[in-house]
Structures are given as structure tokens and as C-alpha cells.
PDB file of N, CA and C in Angstrom:
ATOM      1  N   UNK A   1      65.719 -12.358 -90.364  1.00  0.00           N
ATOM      2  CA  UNK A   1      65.051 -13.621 -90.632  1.00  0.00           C
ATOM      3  C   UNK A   1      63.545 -13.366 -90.759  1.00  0.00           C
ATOM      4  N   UNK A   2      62.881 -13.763 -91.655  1.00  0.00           N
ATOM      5  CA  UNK A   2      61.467 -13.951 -91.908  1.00  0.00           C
ATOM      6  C   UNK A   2      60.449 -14.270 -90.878  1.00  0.00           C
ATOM      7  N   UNK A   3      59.467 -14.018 -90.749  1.00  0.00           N
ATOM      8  CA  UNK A   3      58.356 -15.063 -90.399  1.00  0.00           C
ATOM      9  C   UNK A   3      58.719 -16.278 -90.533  1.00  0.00           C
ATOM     10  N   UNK A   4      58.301 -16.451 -92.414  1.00  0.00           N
ATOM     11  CA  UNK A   4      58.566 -18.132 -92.774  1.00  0.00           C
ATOM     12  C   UNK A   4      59.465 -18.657 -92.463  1.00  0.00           C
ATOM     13  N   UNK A   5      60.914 -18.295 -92.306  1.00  0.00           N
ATOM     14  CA  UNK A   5      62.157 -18.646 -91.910  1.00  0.00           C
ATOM     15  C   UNK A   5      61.826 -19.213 -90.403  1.00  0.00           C
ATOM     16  N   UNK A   6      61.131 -18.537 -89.401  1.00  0.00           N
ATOM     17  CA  UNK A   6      61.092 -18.492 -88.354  1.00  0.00           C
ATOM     18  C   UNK A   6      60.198 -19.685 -87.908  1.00  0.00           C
ATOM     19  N   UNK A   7      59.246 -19.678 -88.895  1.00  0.00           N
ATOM     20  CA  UNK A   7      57.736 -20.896 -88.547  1.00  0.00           C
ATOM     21  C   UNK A   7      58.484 -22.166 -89.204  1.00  0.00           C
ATOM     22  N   UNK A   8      59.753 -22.498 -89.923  1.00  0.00           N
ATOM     23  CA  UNK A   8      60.003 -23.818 -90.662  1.00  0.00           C
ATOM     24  C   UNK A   8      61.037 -24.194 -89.500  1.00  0.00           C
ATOM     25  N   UNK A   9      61.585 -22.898 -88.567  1.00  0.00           N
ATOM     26  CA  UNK A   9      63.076 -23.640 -87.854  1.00  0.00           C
ATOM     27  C   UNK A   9      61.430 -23.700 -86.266  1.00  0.00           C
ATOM     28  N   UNK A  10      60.490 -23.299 -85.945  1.00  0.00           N
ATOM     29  CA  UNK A  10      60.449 -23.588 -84.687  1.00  0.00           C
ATOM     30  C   UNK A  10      59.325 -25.184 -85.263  1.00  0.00           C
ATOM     31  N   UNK A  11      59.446 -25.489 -86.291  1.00  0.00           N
ATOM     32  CA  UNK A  11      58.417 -27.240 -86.576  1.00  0.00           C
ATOM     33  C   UNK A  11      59.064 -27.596 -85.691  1.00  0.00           C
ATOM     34  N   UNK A  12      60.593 -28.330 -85.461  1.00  0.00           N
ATOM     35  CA  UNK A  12      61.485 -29.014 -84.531  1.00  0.00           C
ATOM     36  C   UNK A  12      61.351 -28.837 -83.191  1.00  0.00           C
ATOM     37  N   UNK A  13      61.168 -27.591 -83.105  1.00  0.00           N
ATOM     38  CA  UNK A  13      60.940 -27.517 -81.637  1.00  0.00           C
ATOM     39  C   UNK A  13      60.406 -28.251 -80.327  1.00  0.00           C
ATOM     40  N   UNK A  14      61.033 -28.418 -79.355  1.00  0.00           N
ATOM     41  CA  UNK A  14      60.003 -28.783 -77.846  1.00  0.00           C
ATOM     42  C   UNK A  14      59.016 -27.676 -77.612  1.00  0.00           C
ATOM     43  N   UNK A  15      58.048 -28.502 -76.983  1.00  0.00           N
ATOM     44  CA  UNK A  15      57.494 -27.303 -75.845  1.00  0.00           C
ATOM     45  C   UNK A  15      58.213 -26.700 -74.805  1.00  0.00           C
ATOM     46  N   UNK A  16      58.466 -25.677 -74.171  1.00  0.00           N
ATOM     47  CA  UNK A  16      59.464 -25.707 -72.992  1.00  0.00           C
ATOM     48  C   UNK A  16      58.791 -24.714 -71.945  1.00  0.00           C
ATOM     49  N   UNK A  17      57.665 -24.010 -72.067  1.00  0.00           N
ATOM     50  CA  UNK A  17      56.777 -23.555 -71.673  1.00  0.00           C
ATOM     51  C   UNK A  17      55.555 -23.568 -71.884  1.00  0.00           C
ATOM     52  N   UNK A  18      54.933 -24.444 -70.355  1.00  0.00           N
ATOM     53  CA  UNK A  18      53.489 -24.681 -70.598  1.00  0.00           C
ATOM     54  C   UNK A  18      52.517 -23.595 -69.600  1.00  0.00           C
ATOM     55  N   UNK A  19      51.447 -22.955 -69.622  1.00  0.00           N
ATOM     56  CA  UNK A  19      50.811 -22.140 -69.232  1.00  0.00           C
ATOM     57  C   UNK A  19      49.272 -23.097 -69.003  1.00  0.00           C
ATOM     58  N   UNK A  20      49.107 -23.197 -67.464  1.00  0.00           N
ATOM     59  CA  UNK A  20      47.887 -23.783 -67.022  1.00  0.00           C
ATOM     60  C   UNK A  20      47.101 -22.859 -66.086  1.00  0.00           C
ATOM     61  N   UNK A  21      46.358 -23.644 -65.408  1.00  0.00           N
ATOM     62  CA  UNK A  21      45.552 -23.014 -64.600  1.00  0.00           C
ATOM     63  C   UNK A  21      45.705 -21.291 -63.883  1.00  0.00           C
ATOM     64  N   UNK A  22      46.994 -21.588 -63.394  1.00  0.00           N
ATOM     65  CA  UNK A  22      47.307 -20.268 -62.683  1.00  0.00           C
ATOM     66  C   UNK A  22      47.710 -19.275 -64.073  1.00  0.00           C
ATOM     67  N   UNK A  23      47.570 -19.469 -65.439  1.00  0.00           N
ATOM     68  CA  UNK A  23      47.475 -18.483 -65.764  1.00  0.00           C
ATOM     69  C   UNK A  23      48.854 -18.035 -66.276  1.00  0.00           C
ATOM     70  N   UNK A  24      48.761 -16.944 -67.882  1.00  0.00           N
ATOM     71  CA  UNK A  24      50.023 -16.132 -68.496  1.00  0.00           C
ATOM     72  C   UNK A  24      51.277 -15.641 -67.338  1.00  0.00           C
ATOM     73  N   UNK A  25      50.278 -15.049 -66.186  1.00  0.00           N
ATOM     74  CA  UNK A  25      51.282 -14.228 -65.447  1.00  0.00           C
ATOM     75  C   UNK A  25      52.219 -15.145 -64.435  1.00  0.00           C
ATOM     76  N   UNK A  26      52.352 -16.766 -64.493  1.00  0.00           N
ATOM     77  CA  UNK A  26      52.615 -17.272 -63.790  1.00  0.00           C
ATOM     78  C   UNK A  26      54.385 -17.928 -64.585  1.00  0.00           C
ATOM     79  N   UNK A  27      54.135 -17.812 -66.187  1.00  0.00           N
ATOM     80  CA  UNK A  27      55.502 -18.270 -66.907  1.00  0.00           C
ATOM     81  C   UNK A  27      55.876 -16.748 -67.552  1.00  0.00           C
ATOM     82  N   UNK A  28      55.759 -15.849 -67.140  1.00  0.00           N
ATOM     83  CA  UNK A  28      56.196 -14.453 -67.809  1.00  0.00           C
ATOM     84  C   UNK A  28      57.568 -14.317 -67.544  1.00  0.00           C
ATOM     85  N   UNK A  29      58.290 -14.363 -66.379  1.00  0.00           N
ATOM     86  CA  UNK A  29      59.753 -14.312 -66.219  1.00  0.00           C
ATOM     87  C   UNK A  29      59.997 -15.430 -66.825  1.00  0.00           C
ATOM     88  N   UNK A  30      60.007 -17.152 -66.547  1.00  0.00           N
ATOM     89  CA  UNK A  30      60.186 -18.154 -67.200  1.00  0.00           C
ATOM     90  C   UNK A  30      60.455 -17.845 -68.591  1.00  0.00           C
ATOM     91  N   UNK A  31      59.732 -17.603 -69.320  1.00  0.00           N
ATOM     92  CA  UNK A  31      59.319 -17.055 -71.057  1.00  0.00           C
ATOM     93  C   UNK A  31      60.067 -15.834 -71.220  1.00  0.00           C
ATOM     94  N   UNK A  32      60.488 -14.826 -70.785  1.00  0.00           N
ATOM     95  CA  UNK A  32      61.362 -13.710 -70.759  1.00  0.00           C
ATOM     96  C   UNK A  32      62.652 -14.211 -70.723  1.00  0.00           C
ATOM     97  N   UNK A  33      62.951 -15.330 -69.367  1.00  0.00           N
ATOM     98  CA  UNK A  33      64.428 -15.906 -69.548  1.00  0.00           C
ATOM     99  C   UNK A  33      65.019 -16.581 -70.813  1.00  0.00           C
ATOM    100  N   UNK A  34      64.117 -17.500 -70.940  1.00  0.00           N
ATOM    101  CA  UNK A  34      63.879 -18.605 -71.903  1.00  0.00           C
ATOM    102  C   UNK A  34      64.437 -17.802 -73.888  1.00  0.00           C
ATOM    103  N   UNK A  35      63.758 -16.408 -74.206  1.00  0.00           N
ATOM    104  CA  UNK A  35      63.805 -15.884 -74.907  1.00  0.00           C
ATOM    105  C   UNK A  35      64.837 -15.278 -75.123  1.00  0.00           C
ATOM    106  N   UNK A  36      65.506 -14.873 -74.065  1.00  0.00           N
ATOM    107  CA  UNK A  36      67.109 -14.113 -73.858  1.00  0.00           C
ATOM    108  C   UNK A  36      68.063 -15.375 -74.226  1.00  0.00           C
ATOM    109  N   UNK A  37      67.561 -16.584 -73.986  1.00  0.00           N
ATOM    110  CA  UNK A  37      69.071 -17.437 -74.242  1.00  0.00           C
ATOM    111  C   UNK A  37      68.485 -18.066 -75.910  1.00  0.00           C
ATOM    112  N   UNK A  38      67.586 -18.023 -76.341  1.00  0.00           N
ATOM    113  CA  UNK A  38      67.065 -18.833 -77.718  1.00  0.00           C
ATOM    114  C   UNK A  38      66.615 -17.620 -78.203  1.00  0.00           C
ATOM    115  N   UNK A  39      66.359 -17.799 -79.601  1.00  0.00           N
ATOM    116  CA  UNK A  39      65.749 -17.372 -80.555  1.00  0.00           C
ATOM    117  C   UNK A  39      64.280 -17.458 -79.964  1.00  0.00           C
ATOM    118  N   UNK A  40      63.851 -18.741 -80.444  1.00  0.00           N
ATOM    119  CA  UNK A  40      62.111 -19.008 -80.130  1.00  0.00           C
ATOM    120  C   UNK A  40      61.879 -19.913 -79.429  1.00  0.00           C
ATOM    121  N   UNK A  41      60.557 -19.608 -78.564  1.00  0.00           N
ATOM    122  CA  UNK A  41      60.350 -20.588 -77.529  1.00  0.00           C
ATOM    123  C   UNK A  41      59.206 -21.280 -77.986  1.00  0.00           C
ATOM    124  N   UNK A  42      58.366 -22.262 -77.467  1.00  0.00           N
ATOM    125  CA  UNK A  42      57.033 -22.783 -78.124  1.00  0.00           C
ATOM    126  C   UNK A  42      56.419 -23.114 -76.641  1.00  0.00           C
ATOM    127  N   UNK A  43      55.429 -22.661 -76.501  1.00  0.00           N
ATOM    128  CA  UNK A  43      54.267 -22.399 -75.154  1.00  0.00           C
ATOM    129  C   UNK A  43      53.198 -23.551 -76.365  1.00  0.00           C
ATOM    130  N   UNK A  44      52.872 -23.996 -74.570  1.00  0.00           N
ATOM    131  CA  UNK A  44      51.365 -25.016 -74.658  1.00  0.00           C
ATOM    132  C   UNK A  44      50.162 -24.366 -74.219  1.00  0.00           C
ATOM    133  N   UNK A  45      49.283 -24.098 -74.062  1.00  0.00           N
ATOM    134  CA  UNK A  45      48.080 -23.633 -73.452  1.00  0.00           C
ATOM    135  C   UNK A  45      47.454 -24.993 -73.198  1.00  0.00           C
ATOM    136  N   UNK A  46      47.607 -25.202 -71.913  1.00  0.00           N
ATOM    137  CA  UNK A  46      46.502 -26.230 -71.346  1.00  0.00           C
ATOM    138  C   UNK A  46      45.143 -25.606 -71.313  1.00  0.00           C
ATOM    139  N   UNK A  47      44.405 -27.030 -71.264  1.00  0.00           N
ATOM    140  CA  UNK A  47      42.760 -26.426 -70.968  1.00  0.00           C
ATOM    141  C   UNK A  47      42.649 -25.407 -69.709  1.00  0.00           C
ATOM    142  N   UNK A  48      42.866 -25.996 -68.915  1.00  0.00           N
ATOM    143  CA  UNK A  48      42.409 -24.952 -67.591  1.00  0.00           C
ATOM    144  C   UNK A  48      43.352 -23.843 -67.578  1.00  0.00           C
ATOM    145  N   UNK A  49      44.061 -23.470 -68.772  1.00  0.00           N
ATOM    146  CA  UNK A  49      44.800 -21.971 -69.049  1.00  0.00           C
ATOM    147  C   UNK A  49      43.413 -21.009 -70.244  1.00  0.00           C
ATOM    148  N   UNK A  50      43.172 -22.025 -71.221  1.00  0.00           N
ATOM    149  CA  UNK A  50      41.939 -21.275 -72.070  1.00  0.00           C
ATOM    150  C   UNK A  50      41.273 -21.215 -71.560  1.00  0.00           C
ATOM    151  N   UNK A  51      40.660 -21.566 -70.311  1.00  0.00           N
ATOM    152  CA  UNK A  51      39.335 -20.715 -69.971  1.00  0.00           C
ATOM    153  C   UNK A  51      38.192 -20.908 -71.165  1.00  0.00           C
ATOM    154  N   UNK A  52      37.625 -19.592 -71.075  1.00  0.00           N
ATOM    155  CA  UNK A  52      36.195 -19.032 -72.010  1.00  0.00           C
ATOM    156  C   UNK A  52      37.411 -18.551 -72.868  1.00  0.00           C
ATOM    157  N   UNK A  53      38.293 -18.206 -73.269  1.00  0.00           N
ATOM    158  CA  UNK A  53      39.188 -17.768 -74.138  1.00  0.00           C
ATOM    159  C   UNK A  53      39.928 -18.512 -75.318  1.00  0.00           C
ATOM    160  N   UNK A  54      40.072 -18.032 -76.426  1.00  0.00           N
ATOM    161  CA  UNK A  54      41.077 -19.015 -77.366  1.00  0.00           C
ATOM    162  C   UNK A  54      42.691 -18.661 -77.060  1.00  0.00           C
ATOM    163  N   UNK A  55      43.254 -19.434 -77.532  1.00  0.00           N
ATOM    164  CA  UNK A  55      45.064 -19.586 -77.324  1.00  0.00           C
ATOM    165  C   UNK A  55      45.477 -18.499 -78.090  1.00  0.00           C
ATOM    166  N   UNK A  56      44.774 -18.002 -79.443  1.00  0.00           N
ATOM    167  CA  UNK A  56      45.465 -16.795 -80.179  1.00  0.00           C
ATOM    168  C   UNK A  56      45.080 -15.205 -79.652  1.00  0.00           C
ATOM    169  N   UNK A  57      44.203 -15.585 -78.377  1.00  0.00           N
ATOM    170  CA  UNK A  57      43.750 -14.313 -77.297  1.00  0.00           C
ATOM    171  C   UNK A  57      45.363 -14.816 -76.385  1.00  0.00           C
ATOM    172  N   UNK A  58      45.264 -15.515 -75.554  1.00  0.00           N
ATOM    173  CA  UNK A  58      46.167 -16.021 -74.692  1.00  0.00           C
ATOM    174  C   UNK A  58      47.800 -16.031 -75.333  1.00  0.00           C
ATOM    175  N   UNK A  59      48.018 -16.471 -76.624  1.00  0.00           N
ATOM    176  CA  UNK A  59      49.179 -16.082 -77.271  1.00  0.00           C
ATOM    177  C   UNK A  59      49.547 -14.541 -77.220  1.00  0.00           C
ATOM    178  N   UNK A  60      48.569 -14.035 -77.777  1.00  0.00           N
ATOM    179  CA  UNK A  60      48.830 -12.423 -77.835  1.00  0.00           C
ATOM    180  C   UNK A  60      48.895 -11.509 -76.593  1.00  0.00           C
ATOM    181  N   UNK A  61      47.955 -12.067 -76.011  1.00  0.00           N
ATOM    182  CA  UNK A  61      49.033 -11.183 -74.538  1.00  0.00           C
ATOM    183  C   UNK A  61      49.439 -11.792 -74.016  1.00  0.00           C
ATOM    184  N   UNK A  62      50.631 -12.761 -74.138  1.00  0.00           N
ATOM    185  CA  UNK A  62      51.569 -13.379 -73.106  1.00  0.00           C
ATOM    186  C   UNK A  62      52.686 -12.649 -74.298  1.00  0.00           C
ATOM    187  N   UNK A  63      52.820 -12.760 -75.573  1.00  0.00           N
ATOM    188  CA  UNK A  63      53.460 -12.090 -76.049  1.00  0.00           C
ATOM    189  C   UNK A  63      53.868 -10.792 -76.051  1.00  0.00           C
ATOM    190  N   UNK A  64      52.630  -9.833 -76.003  1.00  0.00           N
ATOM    191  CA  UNK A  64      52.918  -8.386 -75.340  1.00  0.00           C
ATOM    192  C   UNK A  64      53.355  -8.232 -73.500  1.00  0.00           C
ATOM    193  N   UNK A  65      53.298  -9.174 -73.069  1.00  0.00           N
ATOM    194  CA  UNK A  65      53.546  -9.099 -71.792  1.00  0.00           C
ATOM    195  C   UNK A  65      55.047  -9.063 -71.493  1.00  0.00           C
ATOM    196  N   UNK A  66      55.794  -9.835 -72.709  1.00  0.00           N
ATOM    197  CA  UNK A  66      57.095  -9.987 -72.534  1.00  0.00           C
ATOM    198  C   UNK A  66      58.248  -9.369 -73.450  1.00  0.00           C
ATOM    199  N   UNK A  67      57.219  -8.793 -74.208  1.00  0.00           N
ATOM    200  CA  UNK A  67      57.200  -8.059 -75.342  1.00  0.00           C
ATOM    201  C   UNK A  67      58.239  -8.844 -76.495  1.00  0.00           C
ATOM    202  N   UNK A  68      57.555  -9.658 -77.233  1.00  0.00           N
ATOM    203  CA  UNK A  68      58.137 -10.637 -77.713  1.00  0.00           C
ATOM    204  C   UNK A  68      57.090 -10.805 -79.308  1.00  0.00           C
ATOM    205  N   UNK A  69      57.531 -11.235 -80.273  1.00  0.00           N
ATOM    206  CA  UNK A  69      56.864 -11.071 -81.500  1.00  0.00           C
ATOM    207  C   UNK A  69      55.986 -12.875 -81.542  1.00  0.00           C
ATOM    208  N   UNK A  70      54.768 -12.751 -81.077  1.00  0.00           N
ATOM    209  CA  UNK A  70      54.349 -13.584 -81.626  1.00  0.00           C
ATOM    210  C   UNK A  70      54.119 -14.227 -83.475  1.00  0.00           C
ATOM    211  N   UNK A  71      54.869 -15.686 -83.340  1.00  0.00           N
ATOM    212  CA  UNK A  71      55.462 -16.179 -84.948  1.00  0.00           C
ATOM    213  C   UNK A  71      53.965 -16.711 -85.620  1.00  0.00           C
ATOM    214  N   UNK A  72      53.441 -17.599 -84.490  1.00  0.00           N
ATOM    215  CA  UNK A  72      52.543 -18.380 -84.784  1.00  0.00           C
ATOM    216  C   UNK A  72      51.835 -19.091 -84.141  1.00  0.00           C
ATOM    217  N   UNK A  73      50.602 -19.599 -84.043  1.00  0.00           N
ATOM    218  CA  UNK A  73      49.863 -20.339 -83.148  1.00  0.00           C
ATOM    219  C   UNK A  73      49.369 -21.632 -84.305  1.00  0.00           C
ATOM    220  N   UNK A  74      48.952 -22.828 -83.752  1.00  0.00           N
ATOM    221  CA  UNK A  74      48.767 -24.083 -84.303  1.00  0.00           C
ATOM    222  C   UNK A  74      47.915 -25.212 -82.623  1.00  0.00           C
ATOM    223  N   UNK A  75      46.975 -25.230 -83.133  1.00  0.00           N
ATOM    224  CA  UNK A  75      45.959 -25.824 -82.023  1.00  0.00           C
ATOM    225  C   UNK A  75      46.160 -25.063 -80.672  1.00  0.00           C
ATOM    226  N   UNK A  76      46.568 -25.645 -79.533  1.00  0.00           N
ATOM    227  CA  UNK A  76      46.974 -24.638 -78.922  1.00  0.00           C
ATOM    228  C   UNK A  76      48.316 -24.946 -78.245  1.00  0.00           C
ATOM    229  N   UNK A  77      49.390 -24.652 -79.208  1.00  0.00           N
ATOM    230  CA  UNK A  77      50.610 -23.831 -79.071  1.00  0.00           C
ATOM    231  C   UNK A  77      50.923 -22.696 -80.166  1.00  0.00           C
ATOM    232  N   UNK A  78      51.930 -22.275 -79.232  1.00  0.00           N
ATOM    233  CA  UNK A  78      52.424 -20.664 -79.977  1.00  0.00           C
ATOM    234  C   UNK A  78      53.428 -20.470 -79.740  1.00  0.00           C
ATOM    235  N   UNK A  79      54.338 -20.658 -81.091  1.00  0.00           N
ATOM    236  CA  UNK A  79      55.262 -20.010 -81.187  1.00  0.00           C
ATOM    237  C   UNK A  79      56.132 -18.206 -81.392  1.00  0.00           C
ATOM    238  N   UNK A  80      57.028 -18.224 -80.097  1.00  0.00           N
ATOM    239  CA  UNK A  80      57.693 -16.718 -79.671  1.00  0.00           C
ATOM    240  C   UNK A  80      58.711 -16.762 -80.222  1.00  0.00           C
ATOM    241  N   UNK A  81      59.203 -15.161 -80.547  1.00  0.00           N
ATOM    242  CA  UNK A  81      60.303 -15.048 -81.236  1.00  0.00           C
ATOM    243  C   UNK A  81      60.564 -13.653 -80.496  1.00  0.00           C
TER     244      UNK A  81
END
């Protein structure tokens, strides 16, 4: 399956993982489980998760953390595959 394939089926999507204050390392198993039973998951970045940081910093290593192909980011969510 494509990218594009991948960015038109997660539009529908929920959020089902949100990442706040405490931070990437706090939904890493959550987001690891989550990925084993679905295809793609879609993460929120709350404010007090960006920090001084943008969401496509924060996308990209929560993605290497779980080692998971980041699809796409859009304000701040990001879609995993």
C-alpha cells in the first residue's frame, strides 16, 4: 500500500493517542500496542507536549521510538503506519 493509499484511508480516522505534558515516552507501549492490532494510528500533540518544539520533531521521534513509518503530520496530528 502507498503513502497516498495510506494518507486517504487514515482522513476517517479517530485520534486514539494523545501525547501531553509528560511527554512521547509516556504513550510508547500504548502506540506500539495500538499498531500491532491496526494498520494506522493518529496521535494528537497537545500544547504542553510541543514544548519549544514542532509536532513534525515530536512525530518523528515517537515514530522511531516505536519504530513505525511515520505517514503524515497535519496541524498537530500524525499519522503512524
Amino acid at each position: 500500500m502507498t503513502d497516498e493509499d495510506l494518507r486517504k484511508q487514515a482522513h476517517d480516522l479517530d485520534v486514539t493517542v494523545w501525547v501531553g505534558k509528560a511527554g512521547i515516552d509516556s504513550v510508547t507501549d500504548e502506540l506500539a500496542d495500538q499498531l500491532q492490532d491496526r494498520e494506522l494510528v493518529k496521535v494528537k500533540f497537545l500544547r504542553a507536549a510541543r514544548g519549544g518544539t514542532t509536532t513534525d520533531d515530536l512525530a518523528e521521534e515517537l515514530a522511531d521510538a516505536v519504530n513505525a513509518d511515520l505517514i503524515e503530520t497535519r496541524g498537530n496530528t500524525a499519522t503512524l503506519h
